[in-house]
Protein backbone atom coordinates (compact mmCIF):
# COMPACT_ATOMS: atom_id res chain seq x y z
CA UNK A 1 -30.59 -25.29 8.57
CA UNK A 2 -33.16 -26.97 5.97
CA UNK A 3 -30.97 -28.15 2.82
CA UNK A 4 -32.18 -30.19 -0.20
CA UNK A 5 -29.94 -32.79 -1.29
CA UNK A 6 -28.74 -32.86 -4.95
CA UNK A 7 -26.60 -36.04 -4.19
CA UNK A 8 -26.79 -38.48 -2.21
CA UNK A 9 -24.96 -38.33 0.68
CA UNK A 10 -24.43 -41.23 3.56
CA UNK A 11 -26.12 -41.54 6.52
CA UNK A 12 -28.28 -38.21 5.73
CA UNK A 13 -30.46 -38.81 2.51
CA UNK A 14 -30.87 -39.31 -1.34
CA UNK A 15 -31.28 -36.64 -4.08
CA UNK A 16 -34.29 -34.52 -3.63
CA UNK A 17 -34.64 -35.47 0.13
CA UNK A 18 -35.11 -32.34 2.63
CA UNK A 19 -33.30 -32.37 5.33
CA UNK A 20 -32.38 -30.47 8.70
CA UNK A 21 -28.55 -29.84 9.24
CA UNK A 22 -26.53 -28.07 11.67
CA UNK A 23 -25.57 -24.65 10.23
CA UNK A 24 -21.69 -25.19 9.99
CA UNK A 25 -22.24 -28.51 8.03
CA UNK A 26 -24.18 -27.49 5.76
CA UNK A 27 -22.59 -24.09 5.12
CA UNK A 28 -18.99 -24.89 4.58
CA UNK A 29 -19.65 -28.77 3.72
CA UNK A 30 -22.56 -29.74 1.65
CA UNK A 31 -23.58 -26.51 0.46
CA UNK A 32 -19.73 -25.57 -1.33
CA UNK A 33 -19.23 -29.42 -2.70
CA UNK A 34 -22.77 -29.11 -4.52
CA UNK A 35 -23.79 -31.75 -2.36
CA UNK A 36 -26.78 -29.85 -1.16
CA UNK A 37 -28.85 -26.01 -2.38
CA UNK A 38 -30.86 -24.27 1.01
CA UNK A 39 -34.50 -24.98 1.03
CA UNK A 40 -36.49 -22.27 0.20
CA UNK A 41 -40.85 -22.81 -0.64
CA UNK A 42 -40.16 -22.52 -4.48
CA UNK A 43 -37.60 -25.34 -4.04
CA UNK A 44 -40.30 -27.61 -4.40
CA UNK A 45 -40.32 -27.20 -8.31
CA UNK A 46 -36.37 -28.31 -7.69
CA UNK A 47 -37.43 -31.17 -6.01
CA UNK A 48 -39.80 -32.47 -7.85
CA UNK A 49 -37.29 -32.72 -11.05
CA UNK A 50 -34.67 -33.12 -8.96
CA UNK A 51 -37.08 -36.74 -7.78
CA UNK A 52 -38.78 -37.62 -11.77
CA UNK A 53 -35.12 -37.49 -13.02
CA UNK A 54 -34.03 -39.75 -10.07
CA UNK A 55 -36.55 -41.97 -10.69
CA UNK A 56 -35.89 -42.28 -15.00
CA UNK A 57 -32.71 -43.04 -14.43
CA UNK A 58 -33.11 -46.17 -11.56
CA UNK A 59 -35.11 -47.80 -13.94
CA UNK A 60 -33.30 -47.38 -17.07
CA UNK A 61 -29.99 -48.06 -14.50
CA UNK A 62 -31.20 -51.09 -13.06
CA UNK A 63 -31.45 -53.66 -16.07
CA UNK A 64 -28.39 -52.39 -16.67
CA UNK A 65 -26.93 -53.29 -13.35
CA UNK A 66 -28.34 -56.04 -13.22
CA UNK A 67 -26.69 -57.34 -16.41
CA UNK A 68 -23.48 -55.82 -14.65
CA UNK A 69 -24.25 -58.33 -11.88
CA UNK A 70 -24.58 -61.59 -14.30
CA UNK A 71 -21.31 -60.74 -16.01
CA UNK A 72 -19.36 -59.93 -12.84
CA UNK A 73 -20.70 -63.35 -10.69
CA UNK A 74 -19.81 -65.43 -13.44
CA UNK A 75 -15.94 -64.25 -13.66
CA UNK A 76 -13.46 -64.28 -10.97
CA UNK A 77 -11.98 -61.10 -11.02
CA UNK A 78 -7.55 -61.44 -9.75
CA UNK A 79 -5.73 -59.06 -8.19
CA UNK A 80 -2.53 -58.56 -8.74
CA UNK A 81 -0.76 -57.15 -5.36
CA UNK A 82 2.67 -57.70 -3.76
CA UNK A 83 3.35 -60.22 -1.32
CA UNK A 84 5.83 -61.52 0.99
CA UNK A 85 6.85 -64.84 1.98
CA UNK A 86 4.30 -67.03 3.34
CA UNK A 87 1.64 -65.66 0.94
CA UNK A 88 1.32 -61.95 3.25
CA UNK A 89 0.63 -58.60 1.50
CA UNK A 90 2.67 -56.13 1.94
CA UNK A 91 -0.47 -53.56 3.31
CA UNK A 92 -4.25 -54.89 2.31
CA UNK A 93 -6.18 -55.03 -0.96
CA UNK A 94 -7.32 -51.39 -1.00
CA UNK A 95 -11.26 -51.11 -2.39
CA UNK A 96 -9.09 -48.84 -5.43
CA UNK A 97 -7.21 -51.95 -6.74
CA UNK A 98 -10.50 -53.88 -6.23
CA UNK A 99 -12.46 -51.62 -8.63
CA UNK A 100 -9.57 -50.98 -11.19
CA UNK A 101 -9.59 -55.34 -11.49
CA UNK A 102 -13.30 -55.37 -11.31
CA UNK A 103 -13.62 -52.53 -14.53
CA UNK A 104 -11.01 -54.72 -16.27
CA UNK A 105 -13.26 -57.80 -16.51
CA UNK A 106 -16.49 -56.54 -16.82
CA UNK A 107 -15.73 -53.35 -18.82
CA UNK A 108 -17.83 -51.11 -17.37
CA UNK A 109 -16.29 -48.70 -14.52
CA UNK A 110 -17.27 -49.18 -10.87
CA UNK A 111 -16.95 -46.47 -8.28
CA UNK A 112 -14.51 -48.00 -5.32
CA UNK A 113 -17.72 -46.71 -2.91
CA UNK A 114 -19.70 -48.93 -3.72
CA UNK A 115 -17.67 -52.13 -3.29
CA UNK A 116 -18.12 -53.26 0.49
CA UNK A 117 -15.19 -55.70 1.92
CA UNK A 118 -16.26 -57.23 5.36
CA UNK A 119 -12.40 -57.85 6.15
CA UNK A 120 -9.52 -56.62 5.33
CA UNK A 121 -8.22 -58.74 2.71
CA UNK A 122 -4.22 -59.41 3.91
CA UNK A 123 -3.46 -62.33 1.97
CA UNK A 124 -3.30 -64.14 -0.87
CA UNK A 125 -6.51 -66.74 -2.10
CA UNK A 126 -9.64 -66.23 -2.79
CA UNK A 127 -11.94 -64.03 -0.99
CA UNK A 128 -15.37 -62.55 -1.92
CA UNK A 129 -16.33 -58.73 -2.29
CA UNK A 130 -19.96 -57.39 -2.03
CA UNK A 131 -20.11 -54.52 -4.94
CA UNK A 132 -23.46 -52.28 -4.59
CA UNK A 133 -24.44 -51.51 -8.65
CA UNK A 134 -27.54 -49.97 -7.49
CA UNK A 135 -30.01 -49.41 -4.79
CA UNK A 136 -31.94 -52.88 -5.59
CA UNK A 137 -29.07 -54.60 -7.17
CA UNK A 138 -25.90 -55.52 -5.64
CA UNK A 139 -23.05 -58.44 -6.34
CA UNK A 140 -20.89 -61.16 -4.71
CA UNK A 141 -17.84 -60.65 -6.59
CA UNK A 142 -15.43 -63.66 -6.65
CA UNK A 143 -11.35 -62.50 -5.67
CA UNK A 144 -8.50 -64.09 -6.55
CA UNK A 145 -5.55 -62.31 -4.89
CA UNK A 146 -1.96 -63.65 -6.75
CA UNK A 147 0.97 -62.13 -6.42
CA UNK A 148 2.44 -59.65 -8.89
């Protein structure tokens, strides 16, 4: 089945790609969440604005994001969790409580997606998060996990 994406979805494609699916994913998955419209030949008119409007917003989005990325690497961001004795978390710093702390400090919201943790974070100290703002833009986010 040929879809064209209207979002972008991992590990298949960005907005405006076309793309080959099996039938069952793309019928009861993409296709219902609007993540994805069935390619037809006038689809190219949809993917051509579905591609200029793509394209307006990355490069009003990425000064943006990249001011984003100043303000966020020059604040440590703390994390409030609950912890044990010995300085162990009950559980692990989910990427939720991450982004709720990170939109806190900088003031703009961040999508708990985006934020990429290379290990589970169990205890308490300081650790460092990888937050993806945008396709060219990403930042090393300084974590202080204290106890609540």
């Amino acid at each position: 089945m040929k879809l064209i994406l209207t979002q972008e979805v991992d590990g298949l494609g960005a907005p405006g790609d076309v793309v080959e699916v099996k039938d069952g994913y793309g019928r009861n998955y993409l296709v219902p969440r609007g993540l994805g419209i069935r390619w037809t030949r006038g689809g190219e008119k949809t993917i051509e604005s579905i591609k200029s409007a793509r394209a307006s917003r990355a490069a009003r989005d990425e000064s943006h994001a990249a001011e984003i990325k100043t303000k966020l690497e020059a604040s440590t961001v703390n994390v409030k969790v609950r912890a044990g004795e010995g300085g162990r978390l009950f559980g692990a710093v989910t990427t939720a409580e991450i982004a709720d702390a990170i939109s806190e400090v900088s003031g703009e919201k961040v999508d708990r997606r985006t934020i990429l943790v290379a290990n589970p974070i169990k205890s308490l100290g300081s650790h460092s998060v990888a937050v993806k703002l945008h396709d060219e833009v990403s930042a090393t986010v300084a974590l202080n996990v204290v106890p609540a």
